[in-house]
C-alpha atoms as a PDB file:
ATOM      1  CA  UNK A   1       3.119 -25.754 -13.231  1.00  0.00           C
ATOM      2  CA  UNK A   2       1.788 -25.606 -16.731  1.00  0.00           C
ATOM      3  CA  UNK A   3      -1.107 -27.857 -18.027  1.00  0.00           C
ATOM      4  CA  UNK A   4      -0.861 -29.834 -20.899  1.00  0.00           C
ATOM      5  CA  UNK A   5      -3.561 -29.470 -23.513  1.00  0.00           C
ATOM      6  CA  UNK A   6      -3.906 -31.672 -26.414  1.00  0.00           C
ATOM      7  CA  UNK A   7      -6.054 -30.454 -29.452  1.00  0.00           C
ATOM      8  CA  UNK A   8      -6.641 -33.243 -31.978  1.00  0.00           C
ATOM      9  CA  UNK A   9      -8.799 -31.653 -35.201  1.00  0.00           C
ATOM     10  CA  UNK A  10      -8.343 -32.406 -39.118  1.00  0.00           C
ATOM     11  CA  UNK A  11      -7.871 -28.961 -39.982  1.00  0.00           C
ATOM     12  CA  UNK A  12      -4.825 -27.608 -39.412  1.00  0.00           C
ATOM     13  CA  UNK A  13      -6.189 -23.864 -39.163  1.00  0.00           C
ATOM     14  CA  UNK A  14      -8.350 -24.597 -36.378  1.00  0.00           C
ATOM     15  CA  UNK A  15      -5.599 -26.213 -34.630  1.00  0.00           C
ATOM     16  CA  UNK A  16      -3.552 -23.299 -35.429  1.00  0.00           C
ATOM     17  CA  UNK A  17      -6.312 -20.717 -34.175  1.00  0.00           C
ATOM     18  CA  UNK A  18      -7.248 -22.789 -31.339  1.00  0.00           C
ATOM     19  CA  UNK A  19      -3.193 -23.382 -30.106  1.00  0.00           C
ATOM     20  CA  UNK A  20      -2.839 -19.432 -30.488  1.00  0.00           C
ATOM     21  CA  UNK A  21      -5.713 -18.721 -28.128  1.00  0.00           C
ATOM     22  CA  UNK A  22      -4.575 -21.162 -25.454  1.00  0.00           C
ATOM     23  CA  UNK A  23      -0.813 -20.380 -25.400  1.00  0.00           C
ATOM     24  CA  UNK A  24      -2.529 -16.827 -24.379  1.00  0.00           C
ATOM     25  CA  UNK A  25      -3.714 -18.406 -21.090  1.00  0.00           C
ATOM     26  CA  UNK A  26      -0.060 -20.471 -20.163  1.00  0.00           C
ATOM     27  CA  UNK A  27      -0.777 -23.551 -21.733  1.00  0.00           C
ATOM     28  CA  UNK A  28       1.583 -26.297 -23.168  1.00  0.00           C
ATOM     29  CA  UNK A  29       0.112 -26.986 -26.358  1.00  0.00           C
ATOM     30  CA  UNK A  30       0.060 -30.167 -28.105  1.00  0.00           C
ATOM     31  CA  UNK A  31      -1.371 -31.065 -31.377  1.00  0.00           C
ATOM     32  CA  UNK A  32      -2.862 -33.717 -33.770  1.00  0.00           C
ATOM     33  CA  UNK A  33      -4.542 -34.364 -37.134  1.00  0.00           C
ATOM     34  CA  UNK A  34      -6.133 -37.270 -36.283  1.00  0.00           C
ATOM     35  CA  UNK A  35      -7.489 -40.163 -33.904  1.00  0.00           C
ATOM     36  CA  UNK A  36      -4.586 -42.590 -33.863  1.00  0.00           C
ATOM     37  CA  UNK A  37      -2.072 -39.762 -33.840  1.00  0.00           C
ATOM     38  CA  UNK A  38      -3.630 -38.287 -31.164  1.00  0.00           C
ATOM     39  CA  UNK A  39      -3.682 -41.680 -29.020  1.00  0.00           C
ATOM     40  CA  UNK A  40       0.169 -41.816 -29.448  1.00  0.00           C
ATOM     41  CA  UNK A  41       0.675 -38.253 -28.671  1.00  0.00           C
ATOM     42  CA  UNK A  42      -1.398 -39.107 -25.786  1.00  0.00           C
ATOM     43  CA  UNK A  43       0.555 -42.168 -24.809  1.00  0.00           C
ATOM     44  CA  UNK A  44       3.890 -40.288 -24.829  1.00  0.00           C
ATOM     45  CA  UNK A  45       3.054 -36.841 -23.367  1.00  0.00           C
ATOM     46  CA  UNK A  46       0.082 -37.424 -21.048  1.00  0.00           C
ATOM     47  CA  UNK A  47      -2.072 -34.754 -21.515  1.00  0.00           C
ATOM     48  CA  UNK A  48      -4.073 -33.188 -18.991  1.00  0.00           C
ATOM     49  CA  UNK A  49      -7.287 -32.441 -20.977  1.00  0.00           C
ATOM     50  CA  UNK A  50      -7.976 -33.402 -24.816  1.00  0.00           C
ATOM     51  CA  UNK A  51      -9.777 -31.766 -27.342  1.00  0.00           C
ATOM     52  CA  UNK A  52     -11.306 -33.541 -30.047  1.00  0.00           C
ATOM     53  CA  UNK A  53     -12.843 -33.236 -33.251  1.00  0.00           C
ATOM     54  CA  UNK A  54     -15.239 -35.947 -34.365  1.00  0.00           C
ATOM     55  CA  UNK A  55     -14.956 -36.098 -38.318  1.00  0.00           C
ATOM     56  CA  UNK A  56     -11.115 -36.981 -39.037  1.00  0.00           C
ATOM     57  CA  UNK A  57      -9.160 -39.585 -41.080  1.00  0.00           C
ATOM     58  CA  UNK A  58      -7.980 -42.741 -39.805  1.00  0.00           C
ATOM     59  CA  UNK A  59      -9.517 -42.635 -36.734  1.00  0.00           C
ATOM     60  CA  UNK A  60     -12.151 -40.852 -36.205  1.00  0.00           C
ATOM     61  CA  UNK A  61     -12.826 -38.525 -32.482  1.00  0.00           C
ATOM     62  CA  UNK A  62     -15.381 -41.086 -31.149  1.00  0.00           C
ATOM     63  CA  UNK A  63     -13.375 -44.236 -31.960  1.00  0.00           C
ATOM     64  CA  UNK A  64     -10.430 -42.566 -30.561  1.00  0.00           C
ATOM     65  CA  UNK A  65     -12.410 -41.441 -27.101  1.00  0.00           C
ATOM     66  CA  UNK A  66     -13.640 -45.238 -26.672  1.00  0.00           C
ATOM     67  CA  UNK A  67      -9.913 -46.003 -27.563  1.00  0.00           C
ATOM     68  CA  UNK A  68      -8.466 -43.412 -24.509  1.00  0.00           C
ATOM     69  CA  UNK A  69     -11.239 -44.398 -22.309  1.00  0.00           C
ATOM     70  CA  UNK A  70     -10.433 -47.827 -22.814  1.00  0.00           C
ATOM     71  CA  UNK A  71      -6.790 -47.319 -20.997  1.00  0.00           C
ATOM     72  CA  UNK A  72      -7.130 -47.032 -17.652  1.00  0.00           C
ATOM     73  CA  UNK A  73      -4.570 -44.072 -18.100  1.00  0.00           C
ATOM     74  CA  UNK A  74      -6.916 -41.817 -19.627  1.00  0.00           C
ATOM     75  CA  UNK A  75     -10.622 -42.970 -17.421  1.00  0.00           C
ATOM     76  CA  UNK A  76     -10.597 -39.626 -15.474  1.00  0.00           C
ATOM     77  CA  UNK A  77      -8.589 -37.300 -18.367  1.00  0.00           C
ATOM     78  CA  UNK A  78     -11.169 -34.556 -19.265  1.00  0.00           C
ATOM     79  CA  UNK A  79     -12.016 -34.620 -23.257  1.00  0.00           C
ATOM     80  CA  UNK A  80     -14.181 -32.390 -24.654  1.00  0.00           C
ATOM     81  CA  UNK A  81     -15.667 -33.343 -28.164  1.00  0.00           C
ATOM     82  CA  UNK A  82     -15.490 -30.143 -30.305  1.00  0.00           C
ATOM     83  CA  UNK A  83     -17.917 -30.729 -34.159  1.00  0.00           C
ATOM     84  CA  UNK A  84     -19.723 -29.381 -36.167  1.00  0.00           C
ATOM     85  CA  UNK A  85     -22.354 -31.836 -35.504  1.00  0.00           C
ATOM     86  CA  UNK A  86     -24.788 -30.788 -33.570  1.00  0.00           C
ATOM     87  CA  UNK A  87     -27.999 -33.299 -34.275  1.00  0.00           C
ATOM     88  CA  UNK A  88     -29.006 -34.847 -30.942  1.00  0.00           C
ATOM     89  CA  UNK A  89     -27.740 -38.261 -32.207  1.00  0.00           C
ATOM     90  CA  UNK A  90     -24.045 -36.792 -32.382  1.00  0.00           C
ATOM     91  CA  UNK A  91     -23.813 -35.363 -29.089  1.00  0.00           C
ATOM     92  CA  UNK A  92     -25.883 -38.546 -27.233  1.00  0.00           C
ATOM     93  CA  UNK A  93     -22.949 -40.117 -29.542  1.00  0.00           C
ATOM     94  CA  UNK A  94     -19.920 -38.412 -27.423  1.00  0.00           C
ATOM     95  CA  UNK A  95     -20.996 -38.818 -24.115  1.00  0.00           C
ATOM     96  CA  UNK A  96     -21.841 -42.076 -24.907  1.00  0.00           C
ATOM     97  CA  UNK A  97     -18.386 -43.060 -26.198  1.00  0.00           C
ATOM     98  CA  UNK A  98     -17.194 -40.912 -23.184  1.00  0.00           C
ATOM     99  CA  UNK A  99     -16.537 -37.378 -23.589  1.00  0.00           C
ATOM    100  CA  UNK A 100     -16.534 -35.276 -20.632  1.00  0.00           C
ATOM    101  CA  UNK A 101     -18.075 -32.194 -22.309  1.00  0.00           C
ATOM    102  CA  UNK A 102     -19.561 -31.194 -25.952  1.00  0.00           C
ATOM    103  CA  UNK A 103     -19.265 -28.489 -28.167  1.00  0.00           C
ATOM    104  CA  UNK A 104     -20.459 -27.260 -31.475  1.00  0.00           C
ATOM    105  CA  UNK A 105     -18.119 -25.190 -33.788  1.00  0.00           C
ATOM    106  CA  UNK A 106     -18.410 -22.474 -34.595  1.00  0.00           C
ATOM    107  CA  UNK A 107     -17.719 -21.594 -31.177  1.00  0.00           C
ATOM    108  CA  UNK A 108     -16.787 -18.673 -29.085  1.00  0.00           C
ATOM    109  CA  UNK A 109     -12.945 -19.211 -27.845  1.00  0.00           C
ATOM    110  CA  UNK A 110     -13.538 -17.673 -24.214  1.00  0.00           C
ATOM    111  CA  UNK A 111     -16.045 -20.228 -24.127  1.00  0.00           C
ATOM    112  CA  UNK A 112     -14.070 -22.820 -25.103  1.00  0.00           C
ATOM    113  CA  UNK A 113     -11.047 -21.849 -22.638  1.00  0.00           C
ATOM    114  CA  UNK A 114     -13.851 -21.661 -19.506  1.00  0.00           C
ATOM    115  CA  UNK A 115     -14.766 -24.995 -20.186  1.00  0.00           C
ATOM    116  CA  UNK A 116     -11.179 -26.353 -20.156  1.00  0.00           C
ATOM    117  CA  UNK A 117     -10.079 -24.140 -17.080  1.00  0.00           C
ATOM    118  CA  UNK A 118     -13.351 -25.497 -15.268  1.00  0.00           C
ATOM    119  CA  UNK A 119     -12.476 -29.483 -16.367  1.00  0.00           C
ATOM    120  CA  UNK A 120      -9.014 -28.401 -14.711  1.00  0.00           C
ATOM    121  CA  UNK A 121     -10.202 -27.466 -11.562  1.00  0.00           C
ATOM    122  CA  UNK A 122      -9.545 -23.857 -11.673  1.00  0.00           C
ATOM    123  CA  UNK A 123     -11.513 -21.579  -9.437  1.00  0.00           C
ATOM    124  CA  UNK A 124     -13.931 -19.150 -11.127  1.00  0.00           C
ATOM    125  CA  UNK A 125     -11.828 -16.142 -10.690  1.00  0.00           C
ATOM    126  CA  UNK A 126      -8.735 -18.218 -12.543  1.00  0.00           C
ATOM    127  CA  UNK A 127     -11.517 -18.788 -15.504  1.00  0.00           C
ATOM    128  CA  UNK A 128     -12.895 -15.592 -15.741  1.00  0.00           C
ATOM    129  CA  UNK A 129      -9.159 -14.304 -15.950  1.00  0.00           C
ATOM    130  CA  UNK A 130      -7.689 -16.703 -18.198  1.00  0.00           C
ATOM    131  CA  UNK A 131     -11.121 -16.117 -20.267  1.00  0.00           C
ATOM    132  CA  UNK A 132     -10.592 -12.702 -20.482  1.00  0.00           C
ATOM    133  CA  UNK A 133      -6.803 -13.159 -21.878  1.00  0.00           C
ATOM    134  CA  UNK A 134      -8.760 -14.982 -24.751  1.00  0.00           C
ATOM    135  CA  UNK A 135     -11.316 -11.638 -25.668  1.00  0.00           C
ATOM    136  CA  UNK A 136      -8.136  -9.544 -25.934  1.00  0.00           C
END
């Protein structure tokens, strides 16, 4: 069975680059623009793993983690805060408001994919694999 990723960033050419390089590696791929769309996306489609931006209109990506984390739904869903800020503050920010993981764009997409795959719970072989897809 397929997992269900939801990417949640302003830009709509990251989205697009990011959804490109995980439909390589089999997964459904959902998307939003910002913090309270991605809540209701979330709501409806019950993502297995988010991926969220921090600097967005309407709501930003740390409002909208304390938001999910706030549901008892989404305590355990994996999200990994993905920013270009990268000051100590910012990231002590995330995990605060409850991210599962951090990273700073620009970032390298196998990278990226390993660190969903791992949040998943697939073995190392599966994320080496499904990281390599990503290089090609």
């Amino acid at each position: 069975m397929s997992k269900t990723v939801l990417l949640v960033d302003d830009s709509r050419t990251a989205l697009m680059l990011q959804k490109m390089m995980l439909a390589k590696t089999g997964f459904e791929v959902l998307t939003a623009t910002d913090g309270r769309a991605a809540i209701d996306l979330a709501k409806q489609r019950d993502p297995d793993l988010i991926v969220m931006d921090v600097m967005m209109p309407k709501l930003n990506g740390i409002d909208a983690v304390r938001h999910l984390r706030a549901d008892p739904n989404f305590r355990d869903t994996p999200i990994i805060m993905v920013t270009t800020r990268s000051e100590a503050f910012s990231v002590n920010e995330g995990y605060a408001a409850g991210c599962t993981d951090y990273m700073t764009k620009p970032f390298n997409g196998a990278e990226l994919v390993a660190k969903i795959n791992r949040h998943l719970g697939f073995e190392d072989d599966e994320v080496e694999a499904r990281s390599t897809e990503v290089r090609r």
